[in-house]
N, C-alpha and C. Protein backbone atom coordinates (compact mmCIF):
# COMPACT_ATOMS: atom_id res chain seq x y z
N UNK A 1 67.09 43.31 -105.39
CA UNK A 1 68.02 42.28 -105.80
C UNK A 1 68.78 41.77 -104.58
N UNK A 2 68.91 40.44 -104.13
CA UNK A 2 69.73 39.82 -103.10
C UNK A 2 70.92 39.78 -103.50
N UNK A 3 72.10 40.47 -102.55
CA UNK A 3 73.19 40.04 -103.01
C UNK A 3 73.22 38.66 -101.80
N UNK A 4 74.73 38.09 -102.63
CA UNK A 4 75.15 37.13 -101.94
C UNK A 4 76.67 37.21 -101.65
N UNK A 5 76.89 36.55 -100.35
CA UNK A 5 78.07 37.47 -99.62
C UNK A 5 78.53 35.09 -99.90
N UNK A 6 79.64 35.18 -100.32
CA UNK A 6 80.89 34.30 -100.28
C UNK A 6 81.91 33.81 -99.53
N UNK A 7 81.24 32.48 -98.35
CA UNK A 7 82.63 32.04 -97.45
C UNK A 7 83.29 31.60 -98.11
N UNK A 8 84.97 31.63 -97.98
CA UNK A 8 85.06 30.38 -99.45
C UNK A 8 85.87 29.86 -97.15
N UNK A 9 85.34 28.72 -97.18
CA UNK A 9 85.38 28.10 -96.44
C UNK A 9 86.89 27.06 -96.20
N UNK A 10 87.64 27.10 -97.57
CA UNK A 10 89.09 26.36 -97.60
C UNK A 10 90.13 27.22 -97.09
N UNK A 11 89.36 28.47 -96.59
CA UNK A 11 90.29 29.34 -95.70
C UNK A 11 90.47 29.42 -94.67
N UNK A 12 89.78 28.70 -93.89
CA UNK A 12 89.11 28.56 -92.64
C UNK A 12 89.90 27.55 -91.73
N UNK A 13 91.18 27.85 -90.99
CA UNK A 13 91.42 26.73 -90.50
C UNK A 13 90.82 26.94 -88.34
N UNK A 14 90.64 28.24 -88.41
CA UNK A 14 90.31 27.94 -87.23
C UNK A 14 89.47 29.37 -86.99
N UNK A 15 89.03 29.62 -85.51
CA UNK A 15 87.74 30.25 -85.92
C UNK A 15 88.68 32.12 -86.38
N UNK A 16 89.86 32.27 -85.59
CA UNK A 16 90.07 33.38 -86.09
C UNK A 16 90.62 34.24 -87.68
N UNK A 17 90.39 33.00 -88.15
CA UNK A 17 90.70 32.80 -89.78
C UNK A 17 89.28 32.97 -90.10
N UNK A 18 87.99 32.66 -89.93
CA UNK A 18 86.67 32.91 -90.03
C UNK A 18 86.44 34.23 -90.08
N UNK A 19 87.07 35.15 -88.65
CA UNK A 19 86.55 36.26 -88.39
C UNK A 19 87.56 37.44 -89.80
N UNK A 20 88.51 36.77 -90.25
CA UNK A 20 89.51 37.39 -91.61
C UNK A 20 88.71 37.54 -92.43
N UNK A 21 87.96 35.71 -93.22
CA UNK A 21 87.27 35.98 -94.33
C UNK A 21 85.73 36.57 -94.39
N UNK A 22 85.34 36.10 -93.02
CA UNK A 22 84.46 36.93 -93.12
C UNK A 22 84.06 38.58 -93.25
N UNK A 23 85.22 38.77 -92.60
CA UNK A 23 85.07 40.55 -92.94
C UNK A 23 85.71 40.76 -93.87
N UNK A 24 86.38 39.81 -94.70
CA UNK A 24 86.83 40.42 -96.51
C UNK A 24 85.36 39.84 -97.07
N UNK A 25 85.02 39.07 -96.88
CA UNK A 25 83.53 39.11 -97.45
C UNK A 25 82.27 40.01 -97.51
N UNK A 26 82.25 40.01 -96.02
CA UNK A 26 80.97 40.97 -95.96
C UNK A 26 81.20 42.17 -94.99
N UNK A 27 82.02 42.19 -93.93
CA UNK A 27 82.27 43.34 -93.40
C UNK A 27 82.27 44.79 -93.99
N UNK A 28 82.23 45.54 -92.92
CA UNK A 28 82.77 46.91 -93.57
C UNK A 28 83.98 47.01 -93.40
N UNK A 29 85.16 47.16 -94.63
CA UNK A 29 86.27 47.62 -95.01
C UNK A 29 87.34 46.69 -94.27
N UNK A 30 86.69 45.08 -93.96
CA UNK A 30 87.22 43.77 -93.93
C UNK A 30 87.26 43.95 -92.43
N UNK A 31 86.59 44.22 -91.63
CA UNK A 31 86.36 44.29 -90.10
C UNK A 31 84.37 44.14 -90.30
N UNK A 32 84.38 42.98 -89.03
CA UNK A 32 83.38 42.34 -88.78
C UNK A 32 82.94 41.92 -87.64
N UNK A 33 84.35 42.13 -86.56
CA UNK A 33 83.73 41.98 -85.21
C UNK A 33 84.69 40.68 -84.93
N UNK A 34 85.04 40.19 -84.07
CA UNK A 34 86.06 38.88 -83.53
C UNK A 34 85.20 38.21 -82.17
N UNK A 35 83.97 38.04 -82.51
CA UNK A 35 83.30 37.92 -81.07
C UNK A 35 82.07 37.27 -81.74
N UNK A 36 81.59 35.81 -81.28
CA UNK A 36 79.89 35.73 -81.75
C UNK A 36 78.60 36.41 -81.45
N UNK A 37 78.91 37.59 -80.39
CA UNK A 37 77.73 38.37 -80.73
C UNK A 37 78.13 39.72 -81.54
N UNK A 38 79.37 40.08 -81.81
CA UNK A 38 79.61 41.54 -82.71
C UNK A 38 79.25 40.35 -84.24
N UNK A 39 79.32 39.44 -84.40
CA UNK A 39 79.24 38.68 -85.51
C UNK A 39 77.29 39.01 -86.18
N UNK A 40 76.48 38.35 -84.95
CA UNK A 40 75.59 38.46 -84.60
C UNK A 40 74.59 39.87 -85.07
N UNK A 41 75.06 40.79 -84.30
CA UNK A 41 75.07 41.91 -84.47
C UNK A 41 74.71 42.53 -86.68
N UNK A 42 76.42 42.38 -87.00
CA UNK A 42 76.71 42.47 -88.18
C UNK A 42 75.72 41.67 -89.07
N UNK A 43 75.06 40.59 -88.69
CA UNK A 43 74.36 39.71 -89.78
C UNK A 43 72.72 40.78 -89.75
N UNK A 44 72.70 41.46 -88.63
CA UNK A 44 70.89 42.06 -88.46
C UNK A 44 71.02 43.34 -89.71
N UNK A 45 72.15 43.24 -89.84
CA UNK A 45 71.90 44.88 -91.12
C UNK A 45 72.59 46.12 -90.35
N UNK A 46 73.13 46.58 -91.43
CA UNK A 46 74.02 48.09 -91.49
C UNK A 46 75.46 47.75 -91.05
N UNK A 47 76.04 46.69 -90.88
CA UNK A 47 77.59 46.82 -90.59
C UNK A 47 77.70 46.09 -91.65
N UNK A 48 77.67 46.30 -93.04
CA UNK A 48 78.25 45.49 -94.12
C UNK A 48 77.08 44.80 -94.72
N UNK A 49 75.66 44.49 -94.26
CA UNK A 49 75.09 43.71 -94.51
C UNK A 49 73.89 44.93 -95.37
N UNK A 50 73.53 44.60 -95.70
CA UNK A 50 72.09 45.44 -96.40
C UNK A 50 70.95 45.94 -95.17
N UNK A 51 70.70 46.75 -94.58
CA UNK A 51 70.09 47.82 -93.84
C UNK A 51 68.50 46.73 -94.13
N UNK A 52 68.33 45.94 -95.20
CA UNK A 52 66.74 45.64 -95.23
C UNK A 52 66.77 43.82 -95.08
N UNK A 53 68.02 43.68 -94.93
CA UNK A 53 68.00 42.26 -94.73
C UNK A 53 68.34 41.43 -95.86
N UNK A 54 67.97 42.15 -97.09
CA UNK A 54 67.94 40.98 -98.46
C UNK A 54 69.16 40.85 -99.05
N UNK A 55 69.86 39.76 -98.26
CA UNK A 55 70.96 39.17 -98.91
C UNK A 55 70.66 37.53 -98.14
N UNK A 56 71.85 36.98 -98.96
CA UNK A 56 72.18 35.50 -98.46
C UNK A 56 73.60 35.12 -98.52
N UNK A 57 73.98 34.31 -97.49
CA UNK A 57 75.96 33.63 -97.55
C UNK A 57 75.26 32.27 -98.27
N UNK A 58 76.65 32.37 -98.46
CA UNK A 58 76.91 31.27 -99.55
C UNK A 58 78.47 30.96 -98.18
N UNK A 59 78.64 29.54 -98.25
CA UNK A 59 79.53 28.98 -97.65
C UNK A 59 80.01 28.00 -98.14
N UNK A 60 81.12 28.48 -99.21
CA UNK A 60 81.71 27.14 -100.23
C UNK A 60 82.63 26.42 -99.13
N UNK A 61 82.42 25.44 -99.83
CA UNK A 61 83.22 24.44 -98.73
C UNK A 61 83.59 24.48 -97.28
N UNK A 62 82.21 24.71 -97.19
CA UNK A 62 81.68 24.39 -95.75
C UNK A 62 82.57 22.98 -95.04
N UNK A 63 82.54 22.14 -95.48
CA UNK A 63 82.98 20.74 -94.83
C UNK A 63 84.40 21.01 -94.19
N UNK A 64 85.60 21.69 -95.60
CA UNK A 64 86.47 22.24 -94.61
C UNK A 64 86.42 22.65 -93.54
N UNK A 65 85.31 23.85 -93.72
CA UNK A 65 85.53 24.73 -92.40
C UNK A 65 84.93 24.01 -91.00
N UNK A 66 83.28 23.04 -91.46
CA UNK A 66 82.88 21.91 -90.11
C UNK A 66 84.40 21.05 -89.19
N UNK A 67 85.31 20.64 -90.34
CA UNK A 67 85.95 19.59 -89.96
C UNK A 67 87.44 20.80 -88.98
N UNK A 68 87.58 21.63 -89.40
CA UNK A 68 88.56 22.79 -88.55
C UNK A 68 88.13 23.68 -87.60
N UNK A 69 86.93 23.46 -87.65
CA UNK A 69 86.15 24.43 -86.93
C UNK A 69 85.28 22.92 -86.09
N UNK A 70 85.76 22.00 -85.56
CA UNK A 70 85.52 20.95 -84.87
C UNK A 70 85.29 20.92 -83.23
N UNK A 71 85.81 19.79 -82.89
CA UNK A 71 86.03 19.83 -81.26
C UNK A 71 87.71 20.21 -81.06
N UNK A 72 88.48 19.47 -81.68
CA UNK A 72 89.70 20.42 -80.99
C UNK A 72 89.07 22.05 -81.28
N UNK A 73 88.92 22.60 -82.36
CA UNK A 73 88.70 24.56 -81.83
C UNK A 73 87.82 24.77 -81.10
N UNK A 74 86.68 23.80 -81.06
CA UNK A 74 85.63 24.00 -79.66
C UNK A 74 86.38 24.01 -78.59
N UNK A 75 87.43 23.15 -78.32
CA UNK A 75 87.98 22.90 -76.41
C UNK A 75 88.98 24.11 -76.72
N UNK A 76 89.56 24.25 -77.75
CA UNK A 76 90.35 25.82 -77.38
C UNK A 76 89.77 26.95 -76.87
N UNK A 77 88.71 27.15 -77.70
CA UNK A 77 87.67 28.24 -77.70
C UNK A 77 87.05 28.11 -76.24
N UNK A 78 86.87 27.35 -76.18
CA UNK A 78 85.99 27.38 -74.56
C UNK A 78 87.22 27.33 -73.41
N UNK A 79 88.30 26.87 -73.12
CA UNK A 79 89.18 26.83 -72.99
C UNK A 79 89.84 28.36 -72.41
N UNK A 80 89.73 29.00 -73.72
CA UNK A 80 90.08 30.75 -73.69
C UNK A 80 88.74 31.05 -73.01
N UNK A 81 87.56 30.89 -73.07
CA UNK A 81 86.55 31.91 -72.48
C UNK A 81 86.48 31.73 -71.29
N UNK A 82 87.12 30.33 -70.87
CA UNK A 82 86.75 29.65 -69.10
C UNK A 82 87.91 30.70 -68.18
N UNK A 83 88.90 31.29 -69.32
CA UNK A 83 89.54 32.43 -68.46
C UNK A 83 89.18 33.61 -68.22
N UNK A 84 88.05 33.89 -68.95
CA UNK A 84 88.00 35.39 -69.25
C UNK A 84 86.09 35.72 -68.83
N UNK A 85 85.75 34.36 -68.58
CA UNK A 85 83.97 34.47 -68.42
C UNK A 85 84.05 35.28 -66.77
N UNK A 86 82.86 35.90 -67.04
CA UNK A 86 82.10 36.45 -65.39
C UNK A 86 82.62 34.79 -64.69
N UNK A 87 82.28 34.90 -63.16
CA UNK A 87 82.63 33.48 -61.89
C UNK A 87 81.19 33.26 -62.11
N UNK A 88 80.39 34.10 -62.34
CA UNK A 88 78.87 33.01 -62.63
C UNK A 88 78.80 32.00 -63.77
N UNK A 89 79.14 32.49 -64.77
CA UNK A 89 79.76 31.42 -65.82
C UNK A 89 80.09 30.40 -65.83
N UNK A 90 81.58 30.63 -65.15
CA UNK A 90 82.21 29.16 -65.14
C UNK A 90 81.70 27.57 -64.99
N UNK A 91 80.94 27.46 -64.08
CA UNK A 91 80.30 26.19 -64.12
C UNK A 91 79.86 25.97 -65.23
N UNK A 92 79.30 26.79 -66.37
CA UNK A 92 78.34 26.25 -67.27
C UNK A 92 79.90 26.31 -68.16
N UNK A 93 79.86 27.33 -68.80
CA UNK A 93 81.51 26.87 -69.68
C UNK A 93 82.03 25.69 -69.12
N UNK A 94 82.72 25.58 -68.26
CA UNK A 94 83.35 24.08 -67.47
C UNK A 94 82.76 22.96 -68.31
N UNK A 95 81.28 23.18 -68.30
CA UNK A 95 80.38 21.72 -68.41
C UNK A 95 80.31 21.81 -69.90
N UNK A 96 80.28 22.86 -70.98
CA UNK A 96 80.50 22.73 -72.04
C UNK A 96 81.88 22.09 -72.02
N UNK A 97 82.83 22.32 -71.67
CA UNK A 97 84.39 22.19 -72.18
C UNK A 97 83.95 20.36 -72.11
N UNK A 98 83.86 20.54 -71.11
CA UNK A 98 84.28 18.90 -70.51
C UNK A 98 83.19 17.96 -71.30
N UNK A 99 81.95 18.76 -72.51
CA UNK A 99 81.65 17.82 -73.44
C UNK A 99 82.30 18.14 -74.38
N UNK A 100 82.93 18.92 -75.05
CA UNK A 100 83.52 19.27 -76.26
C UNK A 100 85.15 18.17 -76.12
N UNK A 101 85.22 18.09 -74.67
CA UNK A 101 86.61 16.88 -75.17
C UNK A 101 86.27 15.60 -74.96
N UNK A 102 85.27 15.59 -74.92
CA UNK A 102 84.28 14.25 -74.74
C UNK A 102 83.56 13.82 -76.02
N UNK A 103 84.04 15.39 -76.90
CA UNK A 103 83.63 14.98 -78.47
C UNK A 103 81.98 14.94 -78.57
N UNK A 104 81.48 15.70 -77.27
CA UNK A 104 80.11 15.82 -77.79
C UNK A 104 78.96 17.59 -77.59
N UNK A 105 78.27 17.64 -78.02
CA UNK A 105 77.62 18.95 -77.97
C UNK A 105 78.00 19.83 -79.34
N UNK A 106 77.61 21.06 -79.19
CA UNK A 106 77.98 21.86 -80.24
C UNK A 106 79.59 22.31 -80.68
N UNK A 107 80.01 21.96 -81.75
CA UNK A 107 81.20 22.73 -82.17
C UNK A 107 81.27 24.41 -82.70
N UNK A 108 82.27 24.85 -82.89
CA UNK A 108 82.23 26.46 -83.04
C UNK A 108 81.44 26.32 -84.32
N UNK A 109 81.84 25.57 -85.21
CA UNK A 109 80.84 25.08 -86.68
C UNK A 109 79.67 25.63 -86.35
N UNK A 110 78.86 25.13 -85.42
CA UNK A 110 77.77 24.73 -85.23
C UNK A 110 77.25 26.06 -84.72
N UNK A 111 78.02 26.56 -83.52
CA UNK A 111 77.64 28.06 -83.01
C UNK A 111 77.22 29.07 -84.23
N UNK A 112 78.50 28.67 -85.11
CA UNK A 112 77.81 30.13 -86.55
C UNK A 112 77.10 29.49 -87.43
N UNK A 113 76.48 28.31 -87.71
CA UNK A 113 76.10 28.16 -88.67
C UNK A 113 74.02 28.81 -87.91
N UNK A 114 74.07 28.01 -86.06
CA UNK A 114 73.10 28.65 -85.52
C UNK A 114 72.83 30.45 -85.76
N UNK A 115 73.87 31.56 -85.31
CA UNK A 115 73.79 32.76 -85.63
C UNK A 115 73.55 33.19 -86.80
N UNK A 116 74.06 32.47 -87.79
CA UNK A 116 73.45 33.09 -89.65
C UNK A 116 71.95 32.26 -89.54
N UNK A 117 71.80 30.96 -88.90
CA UNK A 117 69.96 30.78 -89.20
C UNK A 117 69.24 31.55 -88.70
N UNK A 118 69.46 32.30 -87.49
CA UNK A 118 68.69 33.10 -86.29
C UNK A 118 68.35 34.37 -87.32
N UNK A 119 69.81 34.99 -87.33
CA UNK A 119 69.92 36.74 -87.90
C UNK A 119 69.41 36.50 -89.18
N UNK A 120 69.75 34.97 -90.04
CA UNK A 120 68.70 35.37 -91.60
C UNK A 120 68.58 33.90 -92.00
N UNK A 121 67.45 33.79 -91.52
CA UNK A 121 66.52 32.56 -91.66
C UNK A 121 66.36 31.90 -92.99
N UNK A 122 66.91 31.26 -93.61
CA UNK A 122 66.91 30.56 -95.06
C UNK A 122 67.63 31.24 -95.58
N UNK A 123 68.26 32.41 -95.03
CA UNK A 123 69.71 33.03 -95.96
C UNK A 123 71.20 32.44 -96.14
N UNK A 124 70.95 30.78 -95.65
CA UNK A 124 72.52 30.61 -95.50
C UNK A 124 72.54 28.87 -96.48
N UNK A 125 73.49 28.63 -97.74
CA UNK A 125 73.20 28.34 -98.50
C UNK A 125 74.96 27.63 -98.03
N UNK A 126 75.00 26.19 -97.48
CA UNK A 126 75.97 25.71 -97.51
C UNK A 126 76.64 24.51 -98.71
N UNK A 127 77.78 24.88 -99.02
CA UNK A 127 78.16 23.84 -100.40
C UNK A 127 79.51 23.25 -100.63
């Protein structure tokens, strides 16, 4: 039987409000990781997720969370990592930032909606 794990997505105003509902959703004991690869990680099975893979998210009101989870939290988000990345990094963060306030490339939206297609391929059911 697939369970199905529930964003409710009108909770979502920015990405560290994500990393809340998501681990009252599917985490173990509402901890899920605050990082897109401990996120990553958690979606392959055994930190909350089913050990065999067979589940699916459900992401109610997704649109909220696309439109808060935008380019302003993209240039924050990158913003914070351009302090904290390896000096090999930086150039490439830099060149993300400087499209994200240019309003173009991937938003944080976009980063997780990529990590739930990767870790479970037709498991992610946006509404």
């Amino acid at each position: 039987m697939t369970v199905t794990y529930v964003i409710d997505g009108s909770l979502v105003g920015n990405l560290d409000d994500f990393w809340k509902v998501v681990g009252e959703s599917i985490g173990c004991g509402g901890y899920f990781g605050r990082n897109l690869d401990a996120f990553a990680d958690c979606l392959r099975g055994g930190f909350g997720t089913p050990d065999d893979g067979d589940y699916a998210i459900e992401w109610q009101h997704h649109e909220v969370s696309r439109r808060n989870l935008g380019y302003p939290e993209t240039v924050r988000q990158l913003e914070d990592r351009l302090t904290r990345c390896h000096f090999t990094n930086r150039e490439r963060v830099a060149a993300d930032l400087a499209e994200a306030r240019a309003g173009r490339g991937p938003t944080v939206f976009d980063w997780l909606v990529r990590i739930i297609e990767e870790e479970l391929p037709g498991g992610l059911r946006l509404t």
